[in-house]
PDB file of N, CA and C in Angstrom:
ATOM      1  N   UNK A   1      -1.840 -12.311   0.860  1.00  0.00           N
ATOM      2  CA  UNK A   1      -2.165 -12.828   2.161  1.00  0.00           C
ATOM      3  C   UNK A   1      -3.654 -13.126   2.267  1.00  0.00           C
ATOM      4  N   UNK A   2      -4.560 -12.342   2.209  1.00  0.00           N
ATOM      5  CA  UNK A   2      -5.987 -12.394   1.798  1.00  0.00           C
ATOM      6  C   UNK A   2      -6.342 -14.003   1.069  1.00  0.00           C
ATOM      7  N   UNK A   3      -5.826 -14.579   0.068  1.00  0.00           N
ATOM      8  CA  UNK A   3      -5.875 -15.665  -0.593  1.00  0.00           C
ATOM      9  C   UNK A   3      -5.581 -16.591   0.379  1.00  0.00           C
ATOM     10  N   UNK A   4      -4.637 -16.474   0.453  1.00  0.00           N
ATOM     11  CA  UNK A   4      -3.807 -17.238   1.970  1.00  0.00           C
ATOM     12  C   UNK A   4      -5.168 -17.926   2.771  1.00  0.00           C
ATOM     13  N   UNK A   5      -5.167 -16.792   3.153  1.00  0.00           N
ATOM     14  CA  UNK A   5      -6.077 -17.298   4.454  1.00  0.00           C
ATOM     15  C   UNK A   5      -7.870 -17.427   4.003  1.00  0.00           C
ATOM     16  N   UNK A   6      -8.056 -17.009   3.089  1.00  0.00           N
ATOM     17  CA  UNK A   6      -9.364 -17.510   2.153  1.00  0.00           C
ATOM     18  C   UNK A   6      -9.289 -19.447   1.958  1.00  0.00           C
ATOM     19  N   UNK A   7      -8.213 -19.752   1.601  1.00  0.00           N
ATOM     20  CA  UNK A   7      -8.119 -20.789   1.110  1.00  0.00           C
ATOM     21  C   UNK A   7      -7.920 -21.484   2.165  1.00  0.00           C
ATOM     22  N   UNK A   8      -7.055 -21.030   3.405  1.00  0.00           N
ATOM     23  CA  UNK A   8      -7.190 -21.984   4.751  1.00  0.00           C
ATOM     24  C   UNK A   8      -8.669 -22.177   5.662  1.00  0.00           C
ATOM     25  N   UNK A   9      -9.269 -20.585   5.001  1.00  0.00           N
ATOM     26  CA  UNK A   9     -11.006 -21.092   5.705  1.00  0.00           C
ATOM     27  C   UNK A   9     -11.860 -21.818   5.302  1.00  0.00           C
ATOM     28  N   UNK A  10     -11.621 -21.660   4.166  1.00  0.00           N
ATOM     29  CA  UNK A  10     -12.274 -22.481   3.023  1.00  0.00           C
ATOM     30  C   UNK A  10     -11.635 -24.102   3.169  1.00  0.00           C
ATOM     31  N   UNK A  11     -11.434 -24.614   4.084  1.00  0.00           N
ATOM     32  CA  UNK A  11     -10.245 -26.069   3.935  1.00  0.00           C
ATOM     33  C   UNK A  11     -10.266 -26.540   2.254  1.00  0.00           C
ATOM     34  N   UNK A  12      -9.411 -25.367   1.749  1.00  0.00           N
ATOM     35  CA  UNK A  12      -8.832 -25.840   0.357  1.00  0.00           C
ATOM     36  C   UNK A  12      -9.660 -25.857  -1.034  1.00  0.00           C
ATOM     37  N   UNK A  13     -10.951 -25.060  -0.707  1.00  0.00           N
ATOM     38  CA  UNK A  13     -11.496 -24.817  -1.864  1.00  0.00           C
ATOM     39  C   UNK A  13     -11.905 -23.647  -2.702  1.00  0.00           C
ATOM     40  N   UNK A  14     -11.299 -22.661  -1.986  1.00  0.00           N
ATOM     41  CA  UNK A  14     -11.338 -21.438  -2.224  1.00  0.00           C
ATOM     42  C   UNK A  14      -9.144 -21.321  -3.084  1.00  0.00           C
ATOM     43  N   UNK A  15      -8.990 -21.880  -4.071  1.00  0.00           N
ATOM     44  CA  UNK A  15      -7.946 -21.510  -4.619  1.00  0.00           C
ATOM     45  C   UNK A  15      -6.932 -19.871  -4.943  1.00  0.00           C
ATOM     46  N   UNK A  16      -6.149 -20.154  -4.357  1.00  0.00           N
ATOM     47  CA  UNK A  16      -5.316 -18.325  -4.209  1.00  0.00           C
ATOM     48  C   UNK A  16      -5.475 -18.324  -5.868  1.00  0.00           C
ATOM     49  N   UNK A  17      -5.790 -17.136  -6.368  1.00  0.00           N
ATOM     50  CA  UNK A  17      -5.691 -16.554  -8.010  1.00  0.00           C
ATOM     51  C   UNK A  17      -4.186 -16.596  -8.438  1.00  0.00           C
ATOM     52  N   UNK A  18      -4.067 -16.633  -9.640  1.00  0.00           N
ATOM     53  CA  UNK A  18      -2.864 -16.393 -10.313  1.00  0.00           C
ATOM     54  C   UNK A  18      -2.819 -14.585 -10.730  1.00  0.00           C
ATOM     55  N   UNK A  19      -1.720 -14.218  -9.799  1.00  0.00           N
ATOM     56  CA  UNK A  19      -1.745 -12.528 -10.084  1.00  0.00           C
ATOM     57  C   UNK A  19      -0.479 -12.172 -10.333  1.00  0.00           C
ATOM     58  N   UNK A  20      -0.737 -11.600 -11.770  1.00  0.00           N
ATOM     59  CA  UNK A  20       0.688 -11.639 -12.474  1.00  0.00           C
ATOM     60  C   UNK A  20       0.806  -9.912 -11.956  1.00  0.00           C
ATOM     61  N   UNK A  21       1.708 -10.060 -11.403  1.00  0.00           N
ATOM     62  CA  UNK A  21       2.600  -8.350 -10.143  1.00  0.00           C
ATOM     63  C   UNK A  21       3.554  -7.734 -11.304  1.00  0.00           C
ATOM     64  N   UNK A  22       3.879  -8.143 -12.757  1.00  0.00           N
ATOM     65  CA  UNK A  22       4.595  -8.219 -13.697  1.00  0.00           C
ATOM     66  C   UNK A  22       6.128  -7.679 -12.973  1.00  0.00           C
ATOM     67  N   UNK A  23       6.890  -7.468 -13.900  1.00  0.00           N
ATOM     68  CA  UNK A  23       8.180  -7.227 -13.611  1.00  0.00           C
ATOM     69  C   UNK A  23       8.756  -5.867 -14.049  1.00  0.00           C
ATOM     70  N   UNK A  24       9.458  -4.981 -13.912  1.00  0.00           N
ATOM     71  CA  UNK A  24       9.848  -3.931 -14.188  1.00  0.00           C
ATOM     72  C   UNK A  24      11.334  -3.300 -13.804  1.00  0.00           C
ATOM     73  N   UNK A  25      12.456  -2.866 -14.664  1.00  0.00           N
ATOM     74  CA  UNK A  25      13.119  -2.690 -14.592  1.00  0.00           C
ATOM     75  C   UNK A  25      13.484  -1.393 -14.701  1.00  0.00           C
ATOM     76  N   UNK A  26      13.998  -0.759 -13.382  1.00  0.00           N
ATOM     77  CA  UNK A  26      13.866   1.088 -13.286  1.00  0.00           C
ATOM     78  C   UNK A  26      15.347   0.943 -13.921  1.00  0.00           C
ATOM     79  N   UNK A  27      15.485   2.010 -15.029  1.00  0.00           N
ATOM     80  CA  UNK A  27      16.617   1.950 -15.655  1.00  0.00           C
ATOM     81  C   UNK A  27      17.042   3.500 -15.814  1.00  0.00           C
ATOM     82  N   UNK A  28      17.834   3.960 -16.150  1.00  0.00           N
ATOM     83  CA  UNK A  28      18.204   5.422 -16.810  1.00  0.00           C
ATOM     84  C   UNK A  28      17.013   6.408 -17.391  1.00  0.00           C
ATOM     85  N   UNK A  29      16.311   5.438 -18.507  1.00  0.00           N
ATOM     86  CA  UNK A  29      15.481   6.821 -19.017  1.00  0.00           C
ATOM     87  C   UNK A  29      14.448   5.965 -18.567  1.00  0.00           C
ATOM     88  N   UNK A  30      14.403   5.302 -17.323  1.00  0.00           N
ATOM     89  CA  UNK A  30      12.679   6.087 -16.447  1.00  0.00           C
ATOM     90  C   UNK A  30      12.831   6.148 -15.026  1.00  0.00           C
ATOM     91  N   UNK A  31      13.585   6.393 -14.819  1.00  0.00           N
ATOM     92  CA  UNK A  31      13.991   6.561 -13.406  1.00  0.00           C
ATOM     93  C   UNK A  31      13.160   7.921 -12.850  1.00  0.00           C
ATOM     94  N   UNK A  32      13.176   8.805 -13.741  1.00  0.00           N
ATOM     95  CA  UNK A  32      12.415   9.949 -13.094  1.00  0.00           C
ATOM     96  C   UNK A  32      11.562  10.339 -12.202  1.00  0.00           C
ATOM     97  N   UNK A  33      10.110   9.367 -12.358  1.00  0.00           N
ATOM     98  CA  UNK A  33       8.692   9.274 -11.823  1.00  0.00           C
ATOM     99  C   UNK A  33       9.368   8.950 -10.219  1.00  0.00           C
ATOM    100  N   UNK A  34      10.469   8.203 -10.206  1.00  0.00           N
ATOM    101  CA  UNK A  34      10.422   7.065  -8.651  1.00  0.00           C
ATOM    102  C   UNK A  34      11.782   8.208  -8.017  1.00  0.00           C
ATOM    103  N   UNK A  35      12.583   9.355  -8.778  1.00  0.00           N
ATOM    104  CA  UNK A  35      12.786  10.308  -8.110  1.00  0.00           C
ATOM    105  C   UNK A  35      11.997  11.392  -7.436  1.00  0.00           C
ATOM    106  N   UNK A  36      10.993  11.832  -8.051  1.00  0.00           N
ATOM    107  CA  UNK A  36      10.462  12.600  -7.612  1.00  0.00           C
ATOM    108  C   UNK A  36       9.246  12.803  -7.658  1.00  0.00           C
ATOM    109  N   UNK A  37       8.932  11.300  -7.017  1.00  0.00           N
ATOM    110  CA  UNK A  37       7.606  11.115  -6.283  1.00  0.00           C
ATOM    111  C   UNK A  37       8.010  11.270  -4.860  1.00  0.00           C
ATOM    112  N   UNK A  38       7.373  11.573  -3.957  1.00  0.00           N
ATOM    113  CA  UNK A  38       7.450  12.288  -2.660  1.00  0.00           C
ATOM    114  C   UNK A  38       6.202  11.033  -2.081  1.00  0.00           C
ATOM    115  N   UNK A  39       6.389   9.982  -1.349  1.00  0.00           N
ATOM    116  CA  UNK A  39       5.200   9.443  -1.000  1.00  0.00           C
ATOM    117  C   UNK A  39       5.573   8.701   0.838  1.00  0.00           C
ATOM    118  N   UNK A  40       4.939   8.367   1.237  1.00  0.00           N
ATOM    119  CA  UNK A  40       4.699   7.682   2.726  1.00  0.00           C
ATOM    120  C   UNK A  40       5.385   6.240   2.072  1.00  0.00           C
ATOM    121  N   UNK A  41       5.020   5.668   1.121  1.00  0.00           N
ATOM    122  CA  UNK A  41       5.754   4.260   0.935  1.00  0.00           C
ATOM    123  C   UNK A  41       6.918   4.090   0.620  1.00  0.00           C
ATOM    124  N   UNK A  42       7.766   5.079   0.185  1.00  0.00           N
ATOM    125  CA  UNK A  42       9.335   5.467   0.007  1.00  0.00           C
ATOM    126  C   UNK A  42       9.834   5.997   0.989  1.00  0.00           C
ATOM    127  N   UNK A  43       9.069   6.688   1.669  1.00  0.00           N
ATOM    128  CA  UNK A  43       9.846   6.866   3.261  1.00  0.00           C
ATOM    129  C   UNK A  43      10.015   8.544   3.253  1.00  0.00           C
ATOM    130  N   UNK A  44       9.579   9.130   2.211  1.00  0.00           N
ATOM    131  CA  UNK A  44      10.163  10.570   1.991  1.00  0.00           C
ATOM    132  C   UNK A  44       9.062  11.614   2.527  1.00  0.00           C
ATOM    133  N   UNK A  45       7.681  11.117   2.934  1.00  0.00           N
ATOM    134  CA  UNK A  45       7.165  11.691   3.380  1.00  0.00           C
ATOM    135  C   UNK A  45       6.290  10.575   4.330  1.00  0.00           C
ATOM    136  N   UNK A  46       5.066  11.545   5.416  1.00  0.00           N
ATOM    137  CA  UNK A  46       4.508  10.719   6.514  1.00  0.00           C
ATOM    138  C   UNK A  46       3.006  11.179   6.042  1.00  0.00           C
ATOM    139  N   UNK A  47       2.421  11.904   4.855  1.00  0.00           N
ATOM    140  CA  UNK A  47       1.084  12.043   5.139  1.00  0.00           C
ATOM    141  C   UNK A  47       0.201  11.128   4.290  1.00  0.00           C
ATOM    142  N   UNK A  48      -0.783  10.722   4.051  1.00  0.00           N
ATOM    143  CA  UNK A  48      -1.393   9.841   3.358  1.00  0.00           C
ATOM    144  C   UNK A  48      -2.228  11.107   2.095  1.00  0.00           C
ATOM    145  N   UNK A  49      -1.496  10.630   1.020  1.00  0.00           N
ATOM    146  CA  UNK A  49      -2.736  11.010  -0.266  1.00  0.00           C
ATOM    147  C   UNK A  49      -2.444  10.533  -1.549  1.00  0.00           C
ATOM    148  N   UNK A  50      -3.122  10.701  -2.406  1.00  0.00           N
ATOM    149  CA  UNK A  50      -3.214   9.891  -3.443  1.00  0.00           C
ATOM    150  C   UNK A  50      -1.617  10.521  -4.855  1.00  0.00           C
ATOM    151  N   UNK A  51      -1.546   8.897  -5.007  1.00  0.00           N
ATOM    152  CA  UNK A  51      -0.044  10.053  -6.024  1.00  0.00           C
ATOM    153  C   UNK A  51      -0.403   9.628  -7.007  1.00  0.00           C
ATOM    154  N   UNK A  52      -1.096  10.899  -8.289  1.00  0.00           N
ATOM    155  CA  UNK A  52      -1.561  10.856  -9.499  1.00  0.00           C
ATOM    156  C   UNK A  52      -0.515   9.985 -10.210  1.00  0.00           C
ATOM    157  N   UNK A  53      -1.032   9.307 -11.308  1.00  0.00           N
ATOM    158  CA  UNK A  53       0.511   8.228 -12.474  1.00  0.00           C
ATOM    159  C   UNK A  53       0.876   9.676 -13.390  1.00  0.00           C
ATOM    160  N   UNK A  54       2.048   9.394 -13.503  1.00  0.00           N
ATOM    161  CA  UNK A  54       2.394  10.410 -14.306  1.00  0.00           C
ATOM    162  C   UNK A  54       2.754  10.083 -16.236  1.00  0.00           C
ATOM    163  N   UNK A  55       2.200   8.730 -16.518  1.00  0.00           N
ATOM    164  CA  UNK A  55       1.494   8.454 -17.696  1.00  0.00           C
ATOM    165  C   UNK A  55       1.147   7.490 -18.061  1.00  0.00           C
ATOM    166  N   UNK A  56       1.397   6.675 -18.752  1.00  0.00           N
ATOM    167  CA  UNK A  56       0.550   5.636 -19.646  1.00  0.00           C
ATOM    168  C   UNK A  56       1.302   4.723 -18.904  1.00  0.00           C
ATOM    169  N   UNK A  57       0.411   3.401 -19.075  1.00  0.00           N
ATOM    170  CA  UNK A  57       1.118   2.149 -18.025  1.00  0.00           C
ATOM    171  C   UNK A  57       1.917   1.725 -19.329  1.00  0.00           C
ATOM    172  N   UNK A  58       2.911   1.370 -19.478  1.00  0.00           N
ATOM    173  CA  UNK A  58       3.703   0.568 -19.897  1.00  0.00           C
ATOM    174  C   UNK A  58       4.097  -0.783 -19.970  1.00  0.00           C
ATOM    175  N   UNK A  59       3.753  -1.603 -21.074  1.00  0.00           N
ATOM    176  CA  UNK A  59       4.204  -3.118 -20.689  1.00  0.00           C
ATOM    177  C   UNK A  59       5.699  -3.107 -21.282  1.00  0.00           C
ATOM    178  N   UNK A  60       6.615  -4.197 -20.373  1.00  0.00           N
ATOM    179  CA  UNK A  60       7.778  -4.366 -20.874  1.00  0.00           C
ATOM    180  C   UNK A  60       7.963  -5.229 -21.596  1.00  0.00           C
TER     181      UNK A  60
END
């Protein structure tokens, strides 16, 4: 959204970036991390703090 509206203030010269969000497929053996993370953006909790990664980023 930020780009969005950069580029509408800019009348069209401020170009939105190409931001690759990659893709990821929660499957059987990694499902774990997204069970039992406890966070405000899953809905399972309401307080704000930081949720450590629980390892190495992974490309698919």
């Amino acid at each position: 959204m930020l780009y969005l509206y950069l580029y509408k203030l800019s009348g069209g010269l401020l170009f939105p970036s190409e931001t690759n969000t990659g893709l990821l497929f929660v499957t059987k053996d990694n499902v774990g991390p997204y069970q039992t993370t406890k966070t405000r953006f899953e809905g399972s909790d309401t307080a704000q703090k930081v949720v450590e990664r629980s390892g190495a980023i992974a490309r698919a």
